[in-house]
N, C-alpha and C. Protein backbone atom coordinates (compact mmCIF):
# COMPACT_ATOMS: atom_id res chain seq x y z
N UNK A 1 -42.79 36.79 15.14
CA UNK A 1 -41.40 36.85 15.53
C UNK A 1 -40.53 36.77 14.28
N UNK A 2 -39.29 37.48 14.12
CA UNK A 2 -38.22 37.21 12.90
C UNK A 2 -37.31 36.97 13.76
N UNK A 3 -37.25 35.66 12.31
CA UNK A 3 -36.01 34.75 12.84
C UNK A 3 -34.55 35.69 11.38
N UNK A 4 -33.85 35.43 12.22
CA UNK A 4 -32.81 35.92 11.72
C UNK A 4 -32.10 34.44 10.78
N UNK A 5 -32.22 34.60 9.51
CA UNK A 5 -31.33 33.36 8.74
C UNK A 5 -30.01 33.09 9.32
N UNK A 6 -29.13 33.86 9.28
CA UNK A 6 -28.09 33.59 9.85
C UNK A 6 -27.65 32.43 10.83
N UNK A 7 -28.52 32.74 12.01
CA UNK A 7 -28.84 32.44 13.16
C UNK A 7 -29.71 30.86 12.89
N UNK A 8 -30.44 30.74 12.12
CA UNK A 8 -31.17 29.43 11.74
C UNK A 8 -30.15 28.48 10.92
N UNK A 9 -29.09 29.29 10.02
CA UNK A 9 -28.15 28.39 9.21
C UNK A 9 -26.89 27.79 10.31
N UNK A 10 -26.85 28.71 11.62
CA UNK A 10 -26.44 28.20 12.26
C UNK A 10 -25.85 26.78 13.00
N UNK A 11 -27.68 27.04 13.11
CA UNK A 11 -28.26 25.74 14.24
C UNK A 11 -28.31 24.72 13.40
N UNK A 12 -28.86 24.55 12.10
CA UNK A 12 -28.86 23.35 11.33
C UNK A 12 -27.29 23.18 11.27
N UNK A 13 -26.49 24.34 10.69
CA UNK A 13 -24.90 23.97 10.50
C UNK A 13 -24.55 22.61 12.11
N UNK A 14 -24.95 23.29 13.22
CA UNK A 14 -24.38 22.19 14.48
C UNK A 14 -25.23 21.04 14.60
N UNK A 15 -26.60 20.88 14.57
CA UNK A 15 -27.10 19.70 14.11
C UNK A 15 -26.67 18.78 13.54
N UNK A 16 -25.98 18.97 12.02
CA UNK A 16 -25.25 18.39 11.09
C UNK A 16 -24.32 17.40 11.37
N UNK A 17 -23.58 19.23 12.51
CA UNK A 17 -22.14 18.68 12.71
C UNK A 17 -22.61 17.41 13.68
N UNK A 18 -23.16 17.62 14.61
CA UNK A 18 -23.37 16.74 15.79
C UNK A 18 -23.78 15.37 15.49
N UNK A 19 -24.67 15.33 14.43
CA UNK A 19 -25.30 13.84 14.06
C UNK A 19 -23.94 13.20 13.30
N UNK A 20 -23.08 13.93 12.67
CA UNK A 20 -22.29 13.57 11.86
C UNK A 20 -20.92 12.67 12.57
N UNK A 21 -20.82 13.98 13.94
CA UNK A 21 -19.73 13.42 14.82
C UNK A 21 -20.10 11.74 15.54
N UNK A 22 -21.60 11.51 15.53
CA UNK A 22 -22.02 10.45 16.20
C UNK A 22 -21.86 9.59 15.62
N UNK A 23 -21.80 9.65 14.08
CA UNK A 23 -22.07 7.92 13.45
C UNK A 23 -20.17 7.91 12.82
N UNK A 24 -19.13 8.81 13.75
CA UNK A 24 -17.94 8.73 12.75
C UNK A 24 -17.57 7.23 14.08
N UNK A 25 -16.70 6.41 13.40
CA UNK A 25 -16.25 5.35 14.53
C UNK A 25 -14.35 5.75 14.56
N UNK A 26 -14.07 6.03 15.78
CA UNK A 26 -12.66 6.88 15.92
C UNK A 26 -11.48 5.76 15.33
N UNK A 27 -11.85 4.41 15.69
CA UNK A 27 -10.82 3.64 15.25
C UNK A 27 -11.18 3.31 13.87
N UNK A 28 -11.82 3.66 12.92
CA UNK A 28 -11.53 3.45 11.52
C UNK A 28 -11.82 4.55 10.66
N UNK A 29 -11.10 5.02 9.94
CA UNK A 29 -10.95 5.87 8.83
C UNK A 29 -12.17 6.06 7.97
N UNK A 30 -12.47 7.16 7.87
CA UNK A 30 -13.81 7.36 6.73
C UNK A 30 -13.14 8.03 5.99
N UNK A 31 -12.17 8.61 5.22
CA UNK A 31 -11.33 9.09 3.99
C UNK A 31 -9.89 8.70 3.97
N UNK A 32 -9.59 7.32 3.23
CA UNK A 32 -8.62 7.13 3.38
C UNK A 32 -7.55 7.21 2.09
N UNK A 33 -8.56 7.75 1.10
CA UNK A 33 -7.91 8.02 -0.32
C UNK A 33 -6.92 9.20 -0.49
N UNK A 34 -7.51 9.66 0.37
CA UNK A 34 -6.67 11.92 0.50
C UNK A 34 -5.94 11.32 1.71
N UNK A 35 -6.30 10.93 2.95
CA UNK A 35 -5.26 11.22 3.99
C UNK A 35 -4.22 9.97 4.28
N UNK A 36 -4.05 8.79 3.59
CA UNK A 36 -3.71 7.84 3.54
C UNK A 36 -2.90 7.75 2.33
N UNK A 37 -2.21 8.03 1.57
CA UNK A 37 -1.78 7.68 0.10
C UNK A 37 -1.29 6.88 0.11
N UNK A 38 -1.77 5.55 -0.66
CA UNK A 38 -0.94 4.05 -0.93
C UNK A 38 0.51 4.31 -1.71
N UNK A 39 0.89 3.70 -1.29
CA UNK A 39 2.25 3.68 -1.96
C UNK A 39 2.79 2.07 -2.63
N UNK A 40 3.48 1.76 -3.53
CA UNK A 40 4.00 0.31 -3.70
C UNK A 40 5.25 0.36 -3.02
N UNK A 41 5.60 -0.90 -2.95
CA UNK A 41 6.73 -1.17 -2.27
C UNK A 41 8.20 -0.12 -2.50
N UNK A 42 8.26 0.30 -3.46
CA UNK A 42 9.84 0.47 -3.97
C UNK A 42 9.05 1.59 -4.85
N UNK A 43 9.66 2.58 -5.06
CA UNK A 43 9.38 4.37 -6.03
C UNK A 43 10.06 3.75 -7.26
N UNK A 44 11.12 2.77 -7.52
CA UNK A 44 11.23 2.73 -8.78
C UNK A 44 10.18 2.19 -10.08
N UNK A 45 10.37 3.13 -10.84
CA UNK A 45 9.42 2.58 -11.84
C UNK A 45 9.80 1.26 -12.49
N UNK A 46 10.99 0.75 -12.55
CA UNK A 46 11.42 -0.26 -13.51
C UNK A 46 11.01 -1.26 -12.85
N UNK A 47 10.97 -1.97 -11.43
CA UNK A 47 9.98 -2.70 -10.76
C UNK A 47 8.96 -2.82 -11.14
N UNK A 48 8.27 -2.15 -11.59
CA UNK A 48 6.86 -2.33 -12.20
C UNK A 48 6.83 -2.55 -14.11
N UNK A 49 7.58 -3.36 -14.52
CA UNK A 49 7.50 -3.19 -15.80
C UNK A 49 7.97 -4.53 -16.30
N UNK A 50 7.28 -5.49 -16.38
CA UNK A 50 7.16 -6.65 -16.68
C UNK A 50 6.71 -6.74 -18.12
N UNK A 51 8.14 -6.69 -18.88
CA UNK A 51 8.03 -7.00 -20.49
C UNK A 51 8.87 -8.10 -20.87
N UNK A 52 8.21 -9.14 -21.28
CA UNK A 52 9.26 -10.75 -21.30
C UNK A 52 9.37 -10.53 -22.77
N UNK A 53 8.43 -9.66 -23.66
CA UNK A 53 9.82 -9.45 -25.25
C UNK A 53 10.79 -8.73 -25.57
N UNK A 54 11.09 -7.54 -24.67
CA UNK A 54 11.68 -6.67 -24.82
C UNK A 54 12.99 -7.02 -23.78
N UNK A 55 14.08 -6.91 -24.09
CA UNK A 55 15.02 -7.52 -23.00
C UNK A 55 15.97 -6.54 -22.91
N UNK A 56 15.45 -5.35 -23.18
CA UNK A 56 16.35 -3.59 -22.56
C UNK A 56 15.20 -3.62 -21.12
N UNK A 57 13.95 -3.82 -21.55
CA UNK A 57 13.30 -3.45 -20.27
C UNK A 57 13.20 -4.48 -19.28
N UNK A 58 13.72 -5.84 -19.74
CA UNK A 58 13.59 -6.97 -18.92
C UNK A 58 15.11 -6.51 -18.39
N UNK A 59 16.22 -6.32 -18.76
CA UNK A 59 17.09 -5.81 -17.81
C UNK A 59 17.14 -4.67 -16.89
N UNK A 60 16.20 -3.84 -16.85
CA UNK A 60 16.26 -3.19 -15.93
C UNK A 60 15.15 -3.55 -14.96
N UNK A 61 14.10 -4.33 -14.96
CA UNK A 61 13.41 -4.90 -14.17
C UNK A 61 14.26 -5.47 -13.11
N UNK A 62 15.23 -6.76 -14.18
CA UNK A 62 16.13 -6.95 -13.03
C UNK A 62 16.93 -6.44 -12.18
N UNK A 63 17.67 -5.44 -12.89
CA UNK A 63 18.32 -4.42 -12.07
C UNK A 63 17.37 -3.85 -10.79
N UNK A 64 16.43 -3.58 -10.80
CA UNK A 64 15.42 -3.21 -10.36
C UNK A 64 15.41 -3.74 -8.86
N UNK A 65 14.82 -5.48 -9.46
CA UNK A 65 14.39 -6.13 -8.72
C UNK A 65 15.57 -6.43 -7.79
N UNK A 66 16.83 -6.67 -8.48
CA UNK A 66 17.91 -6.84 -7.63
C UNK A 66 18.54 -5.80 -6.40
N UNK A 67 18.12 -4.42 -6.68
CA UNK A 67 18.35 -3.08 -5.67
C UNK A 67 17.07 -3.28 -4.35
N UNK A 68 15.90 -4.32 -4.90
CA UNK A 68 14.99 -3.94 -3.79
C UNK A 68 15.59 -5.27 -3.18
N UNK A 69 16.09 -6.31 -3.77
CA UNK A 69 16.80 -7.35 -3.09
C UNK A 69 17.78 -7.26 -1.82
N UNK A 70 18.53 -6.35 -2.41
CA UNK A 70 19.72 -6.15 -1.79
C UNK A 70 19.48 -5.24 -0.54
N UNK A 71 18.04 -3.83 -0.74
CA UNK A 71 17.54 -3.14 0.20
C UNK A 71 16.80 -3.86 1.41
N UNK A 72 16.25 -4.53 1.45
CA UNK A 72 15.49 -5.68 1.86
C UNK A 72 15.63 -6.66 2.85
N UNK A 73 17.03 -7.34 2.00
CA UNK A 73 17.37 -8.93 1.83
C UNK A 73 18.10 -8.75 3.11
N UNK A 74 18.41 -8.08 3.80
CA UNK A 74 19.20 -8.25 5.18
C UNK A 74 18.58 -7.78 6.64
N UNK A 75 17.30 -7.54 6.39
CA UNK A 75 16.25 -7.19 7.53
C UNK A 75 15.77 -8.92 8.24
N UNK A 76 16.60 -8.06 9.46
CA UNK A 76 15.99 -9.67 10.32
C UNK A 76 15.57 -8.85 11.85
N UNK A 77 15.05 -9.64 12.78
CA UNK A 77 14.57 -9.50 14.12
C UNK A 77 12.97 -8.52 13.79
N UNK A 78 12.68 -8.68 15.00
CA UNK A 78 10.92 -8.38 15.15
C UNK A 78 10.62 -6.90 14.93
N UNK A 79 9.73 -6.50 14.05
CA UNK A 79 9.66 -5.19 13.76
C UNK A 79 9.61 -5.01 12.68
N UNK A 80 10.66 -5.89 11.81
CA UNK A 80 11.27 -5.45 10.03
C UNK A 80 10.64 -6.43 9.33
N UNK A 81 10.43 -6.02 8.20
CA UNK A 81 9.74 -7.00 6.94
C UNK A 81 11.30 -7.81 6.98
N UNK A 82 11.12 -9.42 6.96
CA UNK A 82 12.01 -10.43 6.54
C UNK A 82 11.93 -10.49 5.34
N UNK A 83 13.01 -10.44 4.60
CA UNK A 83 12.77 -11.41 3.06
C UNK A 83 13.27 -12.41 3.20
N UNK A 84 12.77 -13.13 2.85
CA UNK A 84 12.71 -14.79 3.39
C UNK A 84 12.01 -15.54 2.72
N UNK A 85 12.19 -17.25 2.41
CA UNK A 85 11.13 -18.17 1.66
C UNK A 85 9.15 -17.74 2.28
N UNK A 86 9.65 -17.57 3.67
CA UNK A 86 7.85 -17.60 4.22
C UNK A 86 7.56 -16.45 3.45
N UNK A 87 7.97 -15.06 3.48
CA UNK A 87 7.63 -14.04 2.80
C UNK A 87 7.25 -13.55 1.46
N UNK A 88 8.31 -14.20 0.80
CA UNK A 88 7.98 -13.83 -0.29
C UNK A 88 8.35 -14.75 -1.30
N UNK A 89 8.45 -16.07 -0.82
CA UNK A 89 8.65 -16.98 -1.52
C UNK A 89 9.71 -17.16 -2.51
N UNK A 90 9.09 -17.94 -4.14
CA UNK A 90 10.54 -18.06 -4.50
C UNK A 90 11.28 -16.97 -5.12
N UNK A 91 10.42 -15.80 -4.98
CA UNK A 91 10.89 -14.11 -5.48
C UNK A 91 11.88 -13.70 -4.33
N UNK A 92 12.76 -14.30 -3.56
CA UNK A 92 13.61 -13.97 -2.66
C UNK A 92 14.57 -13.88 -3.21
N UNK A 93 14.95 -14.12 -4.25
CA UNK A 93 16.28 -14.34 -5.17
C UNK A 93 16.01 -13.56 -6.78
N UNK A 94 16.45 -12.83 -6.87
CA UNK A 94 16.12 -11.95 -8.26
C UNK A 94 16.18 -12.54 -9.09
N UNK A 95 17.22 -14.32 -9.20
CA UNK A 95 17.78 -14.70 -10.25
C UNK A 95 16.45 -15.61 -10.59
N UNK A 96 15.12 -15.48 -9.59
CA UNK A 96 13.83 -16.30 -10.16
C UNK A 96 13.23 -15.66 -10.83
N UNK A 97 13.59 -14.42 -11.43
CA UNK A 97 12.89 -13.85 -12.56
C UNK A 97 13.59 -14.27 -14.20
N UNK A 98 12.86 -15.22 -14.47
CA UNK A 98 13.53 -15.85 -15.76
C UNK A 98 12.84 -15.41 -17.21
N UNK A 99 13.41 -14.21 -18.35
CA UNK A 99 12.54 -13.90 -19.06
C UNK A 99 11.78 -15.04 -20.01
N UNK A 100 13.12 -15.93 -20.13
CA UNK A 100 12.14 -17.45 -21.50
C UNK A 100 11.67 -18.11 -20.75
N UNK A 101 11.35 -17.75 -19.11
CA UNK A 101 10.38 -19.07 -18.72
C UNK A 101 9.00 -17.72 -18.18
N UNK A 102 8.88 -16.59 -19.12
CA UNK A 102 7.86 -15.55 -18.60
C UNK A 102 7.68 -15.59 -16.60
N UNK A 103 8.60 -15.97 -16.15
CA UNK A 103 8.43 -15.34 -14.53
C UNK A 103 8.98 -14.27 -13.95
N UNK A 104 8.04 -13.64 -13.29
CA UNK A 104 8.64 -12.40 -12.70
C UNK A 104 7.96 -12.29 -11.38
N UNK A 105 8.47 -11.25 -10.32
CA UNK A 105 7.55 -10.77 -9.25
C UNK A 105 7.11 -9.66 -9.50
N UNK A 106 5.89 -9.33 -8.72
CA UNK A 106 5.51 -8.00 -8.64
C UNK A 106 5.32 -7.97 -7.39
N UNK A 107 5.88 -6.75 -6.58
CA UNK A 107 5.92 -6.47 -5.20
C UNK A 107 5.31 -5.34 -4.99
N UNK A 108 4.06 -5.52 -3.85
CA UNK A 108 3.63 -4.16 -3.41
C UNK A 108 3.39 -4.50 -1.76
N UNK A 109 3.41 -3.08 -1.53
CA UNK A 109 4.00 -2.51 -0.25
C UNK A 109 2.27 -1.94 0.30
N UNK A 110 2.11 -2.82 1.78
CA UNK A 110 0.71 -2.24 2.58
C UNK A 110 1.10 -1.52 3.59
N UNK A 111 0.82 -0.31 3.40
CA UNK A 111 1.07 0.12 5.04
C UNK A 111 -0.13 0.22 6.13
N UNK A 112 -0.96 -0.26 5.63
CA UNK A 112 -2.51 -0.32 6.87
C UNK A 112 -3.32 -0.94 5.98
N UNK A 113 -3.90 -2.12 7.15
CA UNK A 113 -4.71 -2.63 6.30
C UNK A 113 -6.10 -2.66 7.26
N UNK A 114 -7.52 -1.73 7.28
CA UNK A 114 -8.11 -2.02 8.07
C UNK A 114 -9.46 -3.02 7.90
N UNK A 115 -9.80 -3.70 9.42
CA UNK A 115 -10.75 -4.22 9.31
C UNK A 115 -9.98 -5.99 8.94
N UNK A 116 -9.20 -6.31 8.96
CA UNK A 116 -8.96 -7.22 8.35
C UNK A 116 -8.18 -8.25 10.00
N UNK A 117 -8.28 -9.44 10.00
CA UNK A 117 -8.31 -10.46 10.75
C UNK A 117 -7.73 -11.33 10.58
N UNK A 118 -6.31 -11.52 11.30
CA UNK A 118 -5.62 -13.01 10.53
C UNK A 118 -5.72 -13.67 11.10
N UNK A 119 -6.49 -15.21 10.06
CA UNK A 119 -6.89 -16.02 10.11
C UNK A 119 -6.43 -17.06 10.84
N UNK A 120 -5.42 -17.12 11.62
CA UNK A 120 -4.64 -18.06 12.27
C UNK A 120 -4.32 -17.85 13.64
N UNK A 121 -5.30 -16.33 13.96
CA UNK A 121 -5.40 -16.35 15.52
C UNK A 121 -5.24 -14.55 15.63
């Protein structure tokens, strides 16, 4: 009998597919690098630039930090990130970024976190 390749690359092609579709689990992500893109909290770059010798770039950190303050700082009721002491502690106030005492925040932003269980119920 001839088997036609075609026809054989087929059948392995749905095999593949089929064993493949079985071990995917629908509620968690198996590529989450391409279809997921992390993001940090805030697109500005000066947020991210924690230099305590340089005090051109330590002012715009603050500037920085003070725009995500002000974006932020007035989200209340269920649904919205609070900025608040529980949240984000003593980085609720921009003026706790002190360059001669080297403190600063760094803020990043989760938008899914899977598999994960909080611990308090």
């Amino acid at each position: 009998a001839v088997v036609s390749t075609q026809s054989t690359g087929a059948g392995f092609f749905a095999v593949c597919l089929t064993v493949m579709l079985q071990t995917l689990d629908p509620n968690i992500p198996t590529v989450v690098g391409r279809t997921n893109k992390p993001m940090v909290s805030s697109p500005n770059p000066d947020l991210y630039v924690l230099n305590f010798k340089d005090s051109v770039t330590w002012e715009k950190y603050k500037e920085a930090f003070k725009q995500l303050q002000e974006k932020y700082g007035n989200n209340t009721g269920t649904g919205f990130f609070v900025w608040d002491q529980e949240t984000v502690g003593s980085c609720r106030e921009h003026a706790s970024a002190v360059m001669q005492d080297r403190t600063g925040c760094f803020f990043v932003g989760l938008n899914r976190i899977y598999n994960w269980h909080n611990p308090d119920g």
